[in-house]
Protein backbone atom coordinates (compact mmCIF):
# COMPACT_ATOMS: atom_id res chain seq x y z
CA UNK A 1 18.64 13.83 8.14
CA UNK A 2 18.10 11.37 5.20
CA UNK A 3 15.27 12.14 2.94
CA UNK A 4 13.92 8.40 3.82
CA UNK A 5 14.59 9.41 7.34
CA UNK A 6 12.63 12.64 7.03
CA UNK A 7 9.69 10.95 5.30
CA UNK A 8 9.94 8.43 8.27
CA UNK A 9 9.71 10.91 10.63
CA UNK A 10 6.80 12.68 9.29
CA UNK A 11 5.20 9.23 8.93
CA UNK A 12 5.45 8.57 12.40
CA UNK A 13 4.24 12.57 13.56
CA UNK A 14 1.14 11.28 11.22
CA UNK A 15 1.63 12.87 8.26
CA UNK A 16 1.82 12.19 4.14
CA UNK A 17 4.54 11.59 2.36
CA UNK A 18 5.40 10.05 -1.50
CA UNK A 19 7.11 7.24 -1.97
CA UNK A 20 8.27 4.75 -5.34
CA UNK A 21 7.48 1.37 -5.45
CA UNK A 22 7.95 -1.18 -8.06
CA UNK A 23 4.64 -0.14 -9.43
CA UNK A 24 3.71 3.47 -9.30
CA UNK A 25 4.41 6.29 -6.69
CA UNK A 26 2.33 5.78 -3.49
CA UNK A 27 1.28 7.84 -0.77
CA UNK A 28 2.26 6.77 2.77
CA UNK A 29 0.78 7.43 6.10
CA UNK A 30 0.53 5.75 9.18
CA UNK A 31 -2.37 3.02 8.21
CA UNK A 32 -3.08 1.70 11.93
CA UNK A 33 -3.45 6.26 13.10
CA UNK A 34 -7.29 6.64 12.16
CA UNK A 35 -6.84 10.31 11.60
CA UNK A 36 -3.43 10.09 9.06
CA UNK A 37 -5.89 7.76 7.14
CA UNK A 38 -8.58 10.07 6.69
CA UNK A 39 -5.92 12.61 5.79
CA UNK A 40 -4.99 10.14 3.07
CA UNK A 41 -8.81 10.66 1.75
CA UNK A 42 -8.53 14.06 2.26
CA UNK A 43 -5.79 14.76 -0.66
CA UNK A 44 -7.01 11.92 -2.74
CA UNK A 45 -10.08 13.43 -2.70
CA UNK A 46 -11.02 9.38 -2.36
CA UNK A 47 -15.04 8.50 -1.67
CA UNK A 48 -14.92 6.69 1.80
CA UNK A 49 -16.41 3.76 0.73
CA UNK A 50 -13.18 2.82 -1.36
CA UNK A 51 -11.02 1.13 1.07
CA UNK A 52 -7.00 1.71 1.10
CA UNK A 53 -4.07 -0.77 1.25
CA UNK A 54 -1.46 -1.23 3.52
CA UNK A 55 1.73 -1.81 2.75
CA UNK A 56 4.28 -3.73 5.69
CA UNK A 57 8.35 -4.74 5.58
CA UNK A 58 7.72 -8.78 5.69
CA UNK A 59 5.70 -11.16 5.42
CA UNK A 60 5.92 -11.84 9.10
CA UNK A 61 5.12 -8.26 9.89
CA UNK A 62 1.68 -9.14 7.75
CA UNK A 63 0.89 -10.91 10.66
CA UNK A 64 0.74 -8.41 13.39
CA UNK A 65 -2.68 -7.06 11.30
CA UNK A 66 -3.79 -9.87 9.82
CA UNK A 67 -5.81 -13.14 10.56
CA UNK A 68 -3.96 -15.06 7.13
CA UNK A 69 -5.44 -18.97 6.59
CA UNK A 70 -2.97 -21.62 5.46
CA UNK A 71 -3.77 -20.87 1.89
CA UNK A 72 -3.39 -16.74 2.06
CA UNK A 73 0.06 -17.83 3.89
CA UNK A 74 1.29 -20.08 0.84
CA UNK A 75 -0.12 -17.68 -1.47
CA UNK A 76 2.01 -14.35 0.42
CA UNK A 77 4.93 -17.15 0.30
CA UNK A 78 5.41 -17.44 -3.32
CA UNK A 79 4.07 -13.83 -4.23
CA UNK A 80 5.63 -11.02 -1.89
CA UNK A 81 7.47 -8.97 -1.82
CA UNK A 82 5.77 -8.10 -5.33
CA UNK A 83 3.33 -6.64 -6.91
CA UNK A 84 0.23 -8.00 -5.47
CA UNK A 85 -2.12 -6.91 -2.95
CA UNK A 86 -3.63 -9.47 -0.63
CA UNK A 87 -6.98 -9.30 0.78
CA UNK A 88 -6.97 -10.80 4.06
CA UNK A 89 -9.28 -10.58 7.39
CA UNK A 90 -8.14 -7.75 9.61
CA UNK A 91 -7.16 -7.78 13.20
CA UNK A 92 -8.54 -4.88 15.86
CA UNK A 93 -5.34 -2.48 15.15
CA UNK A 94 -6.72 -2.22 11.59
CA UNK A 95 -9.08 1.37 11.90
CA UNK A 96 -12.43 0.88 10.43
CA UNK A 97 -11.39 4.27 7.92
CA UNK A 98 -8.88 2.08 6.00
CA UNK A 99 -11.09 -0.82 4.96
CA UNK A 100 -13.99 1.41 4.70
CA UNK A 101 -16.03 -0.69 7.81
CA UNK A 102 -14.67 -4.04 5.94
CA UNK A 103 -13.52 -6.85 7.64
CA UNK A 104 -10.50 -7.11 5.05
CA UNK A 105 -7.79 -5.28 4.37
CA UNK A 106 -5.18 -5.09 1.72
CA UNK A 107 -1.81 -6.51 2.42
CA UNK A 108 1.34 -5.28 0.23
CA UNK A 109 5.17 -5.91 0.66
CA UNK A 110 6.30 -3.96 -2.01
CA UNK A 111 9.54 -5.44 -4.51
CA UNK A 112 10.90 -1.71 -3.84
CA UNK A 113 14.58 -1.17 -1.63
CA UNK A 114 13.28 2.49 -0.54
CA UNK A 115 9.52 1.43 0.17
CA UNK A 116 10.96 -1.64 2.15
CA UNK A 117 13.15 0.73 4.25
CA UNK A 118 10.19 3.14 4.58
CA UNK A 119 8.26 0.85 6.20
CA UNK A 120 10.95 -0.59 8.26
CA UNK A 121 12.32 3.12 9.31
CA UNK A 122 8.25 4.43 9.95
CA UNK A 123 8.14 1.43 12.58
CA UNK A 124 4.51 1.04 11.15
CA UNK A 125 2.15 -0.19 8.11
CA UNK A 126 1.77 2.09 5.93
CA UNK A 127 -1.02 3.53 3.55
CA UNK A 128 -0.18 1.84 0.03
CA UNK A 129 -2.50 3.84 -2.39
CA UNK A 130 -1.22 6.21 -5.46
CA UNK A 131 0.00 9.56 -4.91
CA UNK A 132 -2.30 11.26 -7.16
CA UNK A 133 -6.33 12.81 -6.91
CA UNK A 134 -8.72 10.16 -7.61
CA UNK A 135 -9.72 10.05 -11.45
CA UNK A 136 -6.58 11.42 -12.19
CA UNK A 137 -3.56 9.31 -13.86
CA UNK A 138 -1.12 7.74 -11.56
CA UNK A 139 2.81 9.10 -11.15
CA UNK A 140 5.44 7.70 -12.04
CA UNK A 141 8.16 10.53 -11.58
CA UNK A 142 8.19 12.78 -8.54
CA UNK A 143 7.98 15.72 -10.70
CA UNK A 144 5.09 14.64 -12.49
CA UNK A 145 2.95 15.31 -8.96
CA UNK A 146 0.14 17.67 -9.39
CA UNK A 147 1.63 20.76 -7.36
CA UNK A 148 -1.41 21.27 -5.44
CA UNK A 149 -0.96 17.26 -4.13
CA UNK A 150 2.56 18.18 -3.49
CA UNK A 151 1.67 20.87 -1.19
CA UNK A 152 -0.51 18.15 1.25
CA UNK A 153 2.60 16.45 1.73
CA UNK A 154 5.81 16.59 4.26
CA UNK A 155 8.20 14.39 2.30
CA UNK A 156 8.74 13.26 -1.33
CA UNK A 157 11.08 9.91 -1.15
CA UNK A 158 12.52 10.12 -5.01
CA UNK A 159 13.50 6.88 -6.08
CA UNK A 160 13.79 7.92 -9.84
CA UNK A 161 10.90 6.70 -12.75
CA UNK A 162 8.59 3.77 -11.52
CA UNK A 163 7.18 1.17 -14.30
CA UNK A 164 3.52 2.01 -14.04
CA UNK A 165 1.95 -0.63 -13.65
CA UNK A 166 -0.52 -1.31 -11.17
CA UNK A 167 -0.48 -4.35 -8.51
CA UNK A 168 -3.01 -7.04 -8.69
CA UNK A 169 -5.46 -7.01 -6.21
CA UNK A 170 -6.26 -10.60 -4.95
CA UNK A 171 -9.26 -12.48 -2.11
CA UNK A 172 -7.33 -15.52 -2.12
CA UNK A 173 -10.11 -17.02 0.43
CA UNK A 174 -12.66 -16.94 -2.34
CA UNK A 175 -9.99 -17.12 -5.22
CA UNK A 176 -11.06 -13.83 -6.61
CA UNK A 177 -8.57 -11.48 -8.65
CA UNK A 178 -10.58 -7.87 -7.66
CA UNK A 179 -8.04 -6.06 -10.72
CA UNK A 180 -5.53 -7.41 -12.74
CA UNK A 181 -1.93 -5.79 -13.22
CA UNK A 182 0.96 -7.57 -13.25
CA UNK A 183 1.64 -11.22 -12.19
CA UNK A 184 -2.36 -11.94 -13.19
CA UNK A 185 -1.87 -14.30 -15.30
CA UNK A 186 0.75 -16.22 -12.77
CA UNK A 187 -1.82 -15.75 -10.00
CA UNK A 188 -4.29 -17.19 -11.61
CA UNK A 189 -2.88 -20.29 -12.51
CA UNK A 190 -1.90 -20.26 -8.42
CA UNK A 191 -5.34 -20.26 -7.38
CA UNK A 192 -7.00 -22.58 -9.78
CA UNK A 193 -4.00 -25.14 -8.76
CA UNK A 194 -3.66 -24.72 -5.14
């Protein structure tokens, strides 16, 4: 078995694994299994009321978890896959653990081949949010993982060095950029045109 295929497997059995992106490592679980999610908090050591991403093949897949307006639909259009996170209102399937009670969640298609084919071969969202403790730096390089965060995980996907930069995080329904990372500037411009 593939090391994608493992870390799909262990996905799907509801447990953690590492993957790259095109900005930093992440750390994927099944986002729509309430209790892989609060295993996600667990190793992050994350306070609850911080709510975590998901990340999803398409576009189209979006969908499936997500109430999207005209606008959020242009905006995903011209901005995934990429490095952007889109806040958009959540559908039932979304567990109340993920958005921390919020009736948003974060939408990511990652500009990554192996996180595309992650989420693809996991047959599920799943939990965009970096693979390290929270306060600590994020990882670029598998073997830059803090061996103790290594050890809460069934799967390491290692798709070599990662640039490091973080995605921006964007409420296009109130035209809000929540943190800037790359593509800000870009995304700006989108919202105050559109």
């Amino acid at each position: 078995m593939s090391e994608l295929e493992s870390a799909a497997a262990a996905i799907r059995s509801g447990e953690l694994v590492v993957y790259p992106t095109e900005t930093v490592y992440g750390l994927g679980a099944n986002a729509v299994d309430a209790d892989a999610v609060e295993r996600v908090f667990e190793a992050k050591g994350r306070d609850r009321s911080k709510p975590i991403s998901m990340a999803v093949p398409s576009v189209p897949a979006a969908f499936e978890y997500v109430r999207a307006s005209s606008r959020e639909r242009e905006f995903m259009a011209a901005f995934l896959p990429g490095p952007v996170t889109v806040l958009c209102r959540r559908r039932e399937a979304v567990p109340d653990v993920l958005t921390s009670g919020r009736d948003r969640v974060g939408i990511r298609v990652p500009d990554h081949p192996l996180a595309l084919r992650l989420c693809e071969r996991a047959g599920t969202p799943i939990t965009a949010t970096s693979a390290n403790e929270s306060g600590s730096g994020s990882v670029r390089r598998p073997d830059a993982l803090d061996p103790a965060f290594r050890e809460r995980v069934a799967a390491v996907v290692d798709g070599g060095e990662t640039p490091g930069t973080e995605s921006t995080v964007v409420d296009v329904s109130s035209g809000t950029i929540h943190r800037r990372g790359v593509r800000a500037d870009e995304i700006e411009r989108w919202l105050e045109s559109h």
